[in-house]
PDB file of N, CA and C in Angstrom:
ATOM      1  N   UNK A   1       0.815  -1.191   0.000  1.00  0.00           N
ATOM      2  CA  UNK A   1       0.000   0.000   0.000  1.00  0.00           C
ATOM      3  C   UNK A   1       0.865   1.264   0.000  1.00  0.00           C
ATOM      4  N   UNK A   2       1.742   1.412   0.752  1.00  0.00           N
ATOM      5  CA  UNK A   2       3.158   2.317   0.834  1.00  0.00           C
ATOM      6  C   UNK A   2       3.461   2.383  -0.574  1.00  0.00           C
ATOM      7  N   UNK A   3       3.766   1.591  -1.405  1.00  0.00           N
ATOM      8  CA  UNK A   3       4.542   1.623  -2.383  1.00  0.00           C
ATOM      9  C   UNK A   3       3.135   2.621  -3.420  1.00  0.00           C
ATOM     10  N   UNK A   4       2.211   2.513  -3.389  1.00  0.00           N
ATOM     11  CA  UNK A   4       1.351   3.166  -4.509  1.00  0.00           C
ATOM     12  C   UNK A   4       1.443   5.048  -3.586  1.00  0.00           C
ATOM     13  N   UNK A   5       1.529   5.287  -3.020  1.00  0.00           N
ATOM     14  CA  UNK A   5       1.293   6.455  -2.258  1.00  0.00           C
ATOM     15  C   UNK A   5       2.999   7.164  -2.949  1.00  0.00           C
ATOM     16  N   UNK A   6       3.907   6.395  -2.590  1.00  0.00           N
ATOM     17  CA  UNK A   6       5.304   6.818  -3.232  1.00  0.00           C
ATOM     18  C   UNK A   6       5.432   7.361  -4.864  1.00  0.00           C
ATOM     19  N   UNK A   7       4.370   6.559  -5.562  1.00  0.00           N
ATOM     20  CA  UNK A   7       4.169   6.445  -6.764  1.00  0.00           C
ATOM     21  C   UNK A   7       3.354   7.522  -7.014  1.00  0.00           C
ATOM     22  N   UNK A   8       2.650   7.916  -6.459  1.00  0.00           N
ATOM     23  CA  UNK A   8       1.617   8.982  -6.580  1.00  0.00           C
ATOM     24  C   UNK A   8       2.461  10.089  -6.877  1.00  0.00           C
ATOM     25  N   UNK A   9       3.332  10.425  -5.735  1.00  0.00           N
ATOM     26  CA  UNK A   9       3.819  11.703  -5.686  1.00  0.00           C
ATOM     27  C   UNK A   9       5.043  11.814  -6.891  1.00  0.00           C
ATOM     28  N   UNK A  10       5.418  10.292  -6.899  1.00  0.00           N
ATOM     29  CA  UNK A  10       6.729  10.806  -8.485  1.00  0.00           C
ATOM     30  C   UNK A  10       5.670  11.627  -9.551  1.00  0.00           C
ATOM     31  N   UNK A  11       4.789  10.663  -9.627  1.00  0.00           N
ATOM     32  CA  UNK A  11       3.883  11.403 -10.993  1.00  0.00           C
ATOM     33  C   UNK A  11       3.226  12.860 -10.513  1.00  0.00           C
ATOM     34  N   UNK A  12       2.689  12.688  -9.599  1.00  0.00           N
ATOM     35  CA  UNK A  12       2.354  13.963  -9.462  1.00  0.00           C
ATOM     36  C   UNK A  12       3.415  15.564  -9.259  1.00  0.00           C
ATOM     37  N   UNK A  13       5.206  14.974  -8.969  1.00  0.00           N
ATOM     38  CA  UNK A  13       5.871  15.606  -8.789  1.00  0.00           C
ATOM     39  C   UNK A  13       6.150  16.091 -10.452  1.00  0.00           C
ATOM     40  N   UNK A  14       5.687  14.920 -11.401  1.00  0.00           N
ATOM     41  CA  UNK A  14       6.416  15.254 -12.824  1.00  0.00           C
ATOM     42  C   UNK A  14       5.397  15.822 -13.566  1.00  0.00           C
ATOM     43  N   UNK A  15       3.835  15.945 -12.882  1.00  0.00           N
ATOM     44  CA  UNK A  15       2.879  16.696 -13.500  1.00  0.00           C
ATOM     45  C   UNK A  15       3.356  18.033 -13.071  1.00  0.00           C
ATOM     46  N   UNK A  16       3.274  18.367 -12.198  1.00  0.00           N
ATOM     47  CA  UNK A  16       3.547  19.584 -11.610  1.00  0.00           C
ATOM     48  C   UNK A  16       4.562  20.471 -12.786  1.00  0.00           C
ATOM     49  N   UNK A  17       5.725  19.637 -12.655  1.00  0.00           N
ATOM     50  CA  UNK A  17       7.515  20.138 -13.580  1.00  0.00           C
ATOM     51  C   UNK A  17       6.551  20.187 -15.125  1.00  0.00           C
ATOM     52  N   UNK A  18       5.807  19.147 -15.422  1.00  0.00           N
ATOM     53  CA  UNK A  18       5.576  19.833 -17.007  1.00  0.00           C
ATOM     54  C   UNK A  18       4.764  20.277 -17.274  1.00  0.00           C
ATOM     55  N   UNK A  19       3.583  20.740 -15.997  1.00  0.00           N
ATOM     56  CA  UNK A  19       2.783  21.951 -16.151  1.00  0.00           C
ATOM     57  C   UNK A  19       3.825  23.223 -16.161  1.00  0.00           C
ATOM     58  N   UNK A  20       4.718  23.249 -15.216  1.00  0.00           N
ATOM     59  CA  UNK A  20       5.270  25.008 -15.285  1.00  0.00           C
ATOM     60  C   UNK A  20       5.938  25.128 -16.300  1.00  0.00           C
ATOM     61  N   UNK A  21       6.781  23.756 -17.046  1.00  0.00           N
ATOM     62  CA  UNK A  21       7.298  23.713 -18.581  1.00  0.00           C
ATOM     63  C   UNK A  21       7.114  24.475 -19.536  1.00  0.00           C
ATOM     64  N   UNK A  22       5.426  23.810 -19.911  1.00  0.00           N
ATOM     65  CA  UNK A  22       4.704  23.956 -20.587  1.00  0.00           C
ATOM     66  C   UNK A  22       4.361  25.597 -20.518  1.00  0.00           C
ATOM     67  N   UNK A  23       4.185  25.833 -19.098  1.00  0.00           N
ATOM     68  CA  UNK A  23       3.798  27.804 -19.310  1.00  0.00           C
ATOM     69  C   UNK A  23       4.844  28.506 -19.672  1.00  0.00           C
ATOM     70  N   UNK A  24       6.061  27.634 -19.323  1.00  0.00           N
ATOM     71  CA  UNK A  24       7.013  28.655 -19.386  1.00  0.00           C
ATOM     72  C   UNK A  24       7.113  28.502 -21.405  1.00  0.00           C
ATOM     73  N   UNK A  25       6.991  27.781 -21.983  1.00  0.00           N
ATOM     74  CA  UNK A  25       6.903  28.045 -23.651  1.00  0.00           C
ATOM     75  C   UNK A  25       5.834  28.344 -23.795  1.00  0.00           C
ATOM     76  N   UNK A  26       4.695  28.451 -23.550  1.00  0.00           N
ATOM     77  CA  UNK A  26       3.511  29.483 -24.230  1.00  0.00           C
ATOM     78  C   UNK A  26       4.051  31.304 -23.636  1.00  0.00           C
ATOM     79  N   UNK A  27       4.669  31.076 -22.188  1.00  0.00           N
ATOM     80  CA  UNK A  27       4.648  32.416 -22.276  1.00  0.00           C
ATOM     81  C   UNK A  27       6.337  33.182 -23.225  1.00  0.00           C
ATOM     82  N   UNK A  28       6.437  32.231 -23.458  1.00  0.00           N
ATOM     83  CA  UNK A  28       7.426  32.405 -24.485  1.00  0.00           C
ATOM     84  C   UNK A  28       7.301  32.390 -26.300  1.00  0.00           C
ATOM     85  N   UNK A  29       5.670  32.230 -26.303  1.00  0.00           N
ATOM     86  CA  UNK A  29       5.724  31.592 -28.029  1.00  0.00           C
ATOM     87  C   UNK A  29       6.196  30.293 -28.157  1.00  0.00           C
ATOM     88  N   UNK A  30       6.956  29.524 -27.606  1.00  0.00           N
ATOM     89  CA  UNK A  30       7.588  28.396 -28.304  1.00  0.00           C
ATOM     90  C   UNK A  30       7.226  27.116 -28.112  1.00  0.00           C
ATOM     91  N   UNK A  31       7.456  26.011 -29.095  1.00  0.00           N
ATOM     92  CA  UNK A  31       6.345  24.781 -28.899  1.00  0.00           C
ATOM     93  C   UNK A  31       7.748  23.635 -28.348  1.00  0.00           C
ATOM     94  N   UNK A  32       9.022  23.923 -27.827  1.00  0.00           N
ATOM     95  CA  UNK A  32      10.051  23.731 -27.542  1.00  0.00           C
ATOM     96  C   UNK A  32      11.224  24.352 -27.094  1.00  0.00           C
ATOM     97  N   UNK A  33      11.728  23.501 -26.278  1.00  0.00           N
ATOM     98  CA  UNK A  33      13.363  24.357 -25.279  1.00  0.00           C
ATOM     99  C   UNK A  33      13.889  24.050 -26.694  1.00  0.00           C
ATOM    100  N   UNK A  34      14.035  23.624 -26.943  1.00  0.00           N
ATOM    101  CA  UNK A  34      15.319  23.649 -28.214  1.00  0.00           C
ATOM    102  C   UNK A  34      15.287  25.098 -29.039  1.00  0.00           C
ATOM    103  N   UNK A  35      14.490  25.336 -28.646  1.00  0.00           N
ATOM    104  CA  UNK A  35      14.694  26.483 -29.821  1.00  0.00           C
ATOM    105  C   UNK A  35      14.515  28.218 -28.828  1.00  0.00           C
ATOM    106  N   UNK A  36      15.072  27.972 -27.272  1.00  0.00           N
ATOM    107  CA  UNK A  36      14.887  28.436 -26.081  1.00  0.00           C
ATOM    108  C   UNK A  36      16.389  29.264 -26.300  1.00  0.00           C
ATOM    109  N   UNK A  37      16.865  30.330 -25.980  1.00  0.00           N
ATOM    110  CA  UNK A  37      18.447  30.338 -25.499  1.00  0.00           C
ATOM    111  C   UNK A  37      18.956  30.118 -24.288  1.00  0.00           C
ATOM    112  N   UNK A  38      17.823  30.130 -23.209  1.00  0.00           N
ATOM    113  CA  UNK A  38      18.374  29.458 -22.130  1.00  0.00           C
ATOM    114  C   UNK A  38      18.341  28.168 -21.629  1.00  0.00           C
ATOM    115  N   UNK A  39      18.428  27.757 -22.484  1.00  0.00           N
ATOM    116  CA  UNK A  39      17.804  26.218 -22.664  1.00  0.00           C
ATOM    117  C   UNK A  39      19.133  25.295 -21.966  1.00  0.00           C
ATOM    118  N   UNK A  40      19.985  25.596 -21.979  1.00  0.00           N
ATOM    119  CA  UNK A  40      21.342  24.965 -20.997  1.00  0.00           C
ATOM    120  C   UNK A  40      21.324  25.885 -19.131  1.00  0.00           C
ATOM    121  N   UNK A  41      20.812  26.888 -19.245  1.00  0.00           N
ATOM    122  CA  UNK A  41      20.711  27.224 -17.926  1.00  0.00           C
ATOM    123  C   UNK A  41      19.311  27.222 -17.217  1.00  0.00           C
ATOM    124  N   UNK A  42      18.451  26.735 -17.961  1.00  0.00           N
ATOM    125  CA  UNK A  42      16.962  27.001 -17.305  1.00  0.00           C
ATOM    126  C   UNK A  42      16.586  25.924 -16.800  1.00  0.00           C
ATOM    127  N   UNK A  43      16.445  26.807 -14.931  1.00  0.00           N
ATOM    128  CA  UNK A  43      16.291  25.598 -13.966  1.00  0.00           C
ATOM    129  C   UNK A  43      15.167  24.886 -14.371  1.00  0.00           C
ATOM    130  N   UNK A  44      13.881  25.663 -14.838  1.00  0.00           N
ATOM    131  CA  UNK A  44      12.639  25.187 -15.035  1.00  0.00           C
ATOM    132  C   UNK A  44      12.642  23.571 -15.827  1.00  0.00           C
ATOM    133  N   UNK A  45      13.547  23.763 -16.967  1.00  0.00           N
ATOM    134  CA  UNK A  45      13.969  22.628 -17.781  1.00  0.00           C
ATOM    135  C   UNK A  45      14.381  21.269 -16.977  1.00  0.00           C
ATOM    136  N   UNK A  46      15.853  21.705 -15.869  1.00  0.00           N
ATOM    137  CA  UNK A  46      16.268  21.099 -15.744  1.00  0.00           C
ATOM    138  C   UNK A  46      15.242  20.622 -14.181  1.00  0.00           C
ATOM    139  N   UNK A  47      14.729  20.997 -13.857  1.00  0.00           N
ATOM    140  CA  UNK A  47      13.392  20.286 -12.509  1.00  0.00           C
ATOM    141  C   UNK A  47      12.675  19.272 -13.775  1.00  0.00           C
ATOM    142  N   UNK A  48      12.158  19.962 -14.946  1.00  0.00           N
ATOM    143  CA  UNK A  48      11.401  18.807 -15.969  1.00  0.00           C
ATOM    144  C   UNK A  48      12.071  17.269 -15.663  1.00  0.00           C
ATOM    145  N   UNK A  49      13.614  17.510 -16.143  1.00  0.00           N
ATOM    146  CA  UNK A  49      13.950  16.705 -16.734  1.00  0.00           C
ATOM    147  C   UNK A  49      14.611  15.787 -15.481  1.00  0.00           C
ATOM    148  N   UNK A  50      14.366  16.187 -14.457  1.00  0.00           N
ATOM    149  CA  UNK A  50      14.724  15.760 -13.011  1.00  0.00           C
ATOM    150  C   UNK A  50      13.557  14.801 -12.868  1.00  0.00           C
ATOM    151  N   UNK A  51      12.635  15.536 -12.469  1.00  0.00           N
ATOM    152  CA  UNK A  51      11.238  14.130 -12.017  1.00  0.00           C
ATOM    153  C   UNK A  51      10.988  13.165 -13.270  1.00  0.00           C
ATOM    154  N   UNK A  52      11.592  13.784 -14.859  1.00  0.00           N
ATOM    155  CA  UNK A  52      11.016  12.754 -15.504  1.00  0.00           C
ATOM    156  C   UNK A  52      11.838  11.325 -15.189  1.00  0.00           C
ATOM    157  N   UNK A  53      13.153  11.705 -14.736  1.00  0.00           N
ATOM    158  CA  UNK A  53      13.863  10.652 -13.935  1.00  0.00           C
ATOM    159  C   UNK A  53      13.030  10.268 -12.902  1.00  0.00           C
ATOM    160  N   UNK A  54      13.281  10.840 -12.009  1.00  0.00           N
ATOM    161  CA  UNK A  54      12.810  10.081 -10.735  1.00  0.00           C
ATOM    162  C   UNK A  54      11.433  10.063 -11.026  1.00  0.00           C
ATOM    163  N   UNK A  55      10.184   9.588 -11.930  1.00  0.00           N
ATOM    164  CA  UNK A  55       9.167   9.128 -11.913  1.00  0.00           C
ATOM    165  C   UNK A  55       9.692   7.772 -12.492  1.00  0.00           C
ATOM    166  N   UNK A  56      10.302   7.466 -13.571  1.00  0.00           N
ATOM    167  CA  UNK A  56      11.069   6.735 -14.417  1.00  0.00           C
ATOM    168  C   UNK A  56      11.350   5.494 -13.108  1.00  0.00           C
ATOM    169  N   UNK A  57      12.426   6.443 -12.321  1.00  0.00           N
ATOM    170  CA  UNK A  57      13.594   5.087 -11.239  1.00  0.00           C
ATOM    171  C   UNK A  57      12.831   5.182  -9.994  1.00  0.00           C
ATOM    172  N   UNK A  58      11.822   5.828  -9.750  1.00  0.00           N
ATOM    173  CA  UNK A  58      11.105   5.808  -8.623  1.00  0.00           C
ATOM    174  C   UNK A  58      12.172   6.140  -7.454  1.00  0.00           C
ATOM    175  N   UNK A  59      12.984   6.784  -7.757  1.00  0.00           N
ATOM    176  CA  UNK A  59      13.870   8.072  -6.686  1.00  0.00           C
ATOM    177  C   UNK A  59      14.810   7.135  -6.513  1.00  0.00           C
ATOM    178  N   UNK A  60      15.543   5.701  -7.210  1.00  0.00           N
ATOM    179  CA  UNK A  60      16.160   5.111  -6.879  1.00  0.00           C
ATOM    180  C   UNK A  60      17.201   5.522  -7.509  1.00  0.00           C
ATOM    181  N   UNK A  61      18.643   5.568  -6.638  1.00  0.00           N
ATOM    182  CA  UNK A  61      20.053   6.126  -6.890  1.00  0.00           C
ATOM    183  C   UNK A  61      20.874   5.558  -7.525  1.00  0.00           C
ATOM    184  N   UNK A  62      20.750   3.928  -7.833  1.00  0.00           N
ATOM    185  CA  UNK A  62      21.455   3.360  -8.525  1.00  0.00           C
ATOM    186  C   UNK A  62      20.930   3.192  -9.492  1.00  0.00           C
ATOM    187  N   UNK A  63      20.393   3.813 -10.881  1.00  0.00           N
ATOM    188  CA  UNK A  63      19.917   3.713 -11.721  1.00  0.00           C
ATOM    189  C   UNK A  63      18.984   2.864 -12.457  1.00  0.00           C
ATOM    190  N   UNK A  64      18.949   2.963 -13.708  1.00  0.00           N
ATOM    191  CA  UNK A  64      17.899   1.969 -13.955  1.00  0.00           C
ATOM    192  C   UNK A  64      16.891   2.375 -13.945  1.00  0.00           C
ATOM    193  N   UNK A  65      15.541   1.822 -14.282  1.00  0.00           N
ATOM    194  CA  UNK A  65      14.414   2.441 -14.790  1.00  0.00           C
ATOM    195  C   UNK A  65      13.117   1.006 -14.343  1.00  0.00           C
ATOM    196  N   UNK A  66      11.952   1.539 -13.553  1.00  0.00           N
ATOM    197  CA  UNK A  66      11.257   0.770 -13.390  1.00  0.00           C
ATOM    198  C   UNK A  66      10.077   0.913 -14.512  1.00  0.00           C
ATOM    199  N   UNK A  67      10.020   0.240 -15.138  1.00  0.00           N
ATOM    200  CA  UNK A  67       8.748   0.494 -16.510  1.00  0.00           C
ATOM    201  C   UNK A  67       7.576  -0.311 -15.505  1.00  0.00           C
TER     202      UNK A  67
END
């Protein structure tokens, strides 16, 4: 039962990161960071691309990926 409650919050931690993503390119015009110039320093990006990990490994440190 523990283990689904843990699970909740990865996803809900990675909804969160690609809701503010997502505002941060509409309030930018753009349908992508790639085409961003701060796209190597923008924390916003790099929180995205953080939980899409840890939803992925379920916060686990030794890598790997639970599908």
């Amino acid at each position: 039962m523990e283990e689904a409650v843990i699970l909740d919050n990865f996803e809900k931690n990675l909804q969160q990161n690609k809701e503010k993503l997502e505002n941060c390119q509409r309030t930018k015009n753009l349908t992508s960071c790639y085409n961003c110039p701060e796209i190597f320093t923008c924390q916003t990006r790099k929180n995205y691309v953080d939980a899409v990990y840890n939803s992925m490994s379920k916060g686990k440190n030794e890598g790997g990926f639970d599908f």
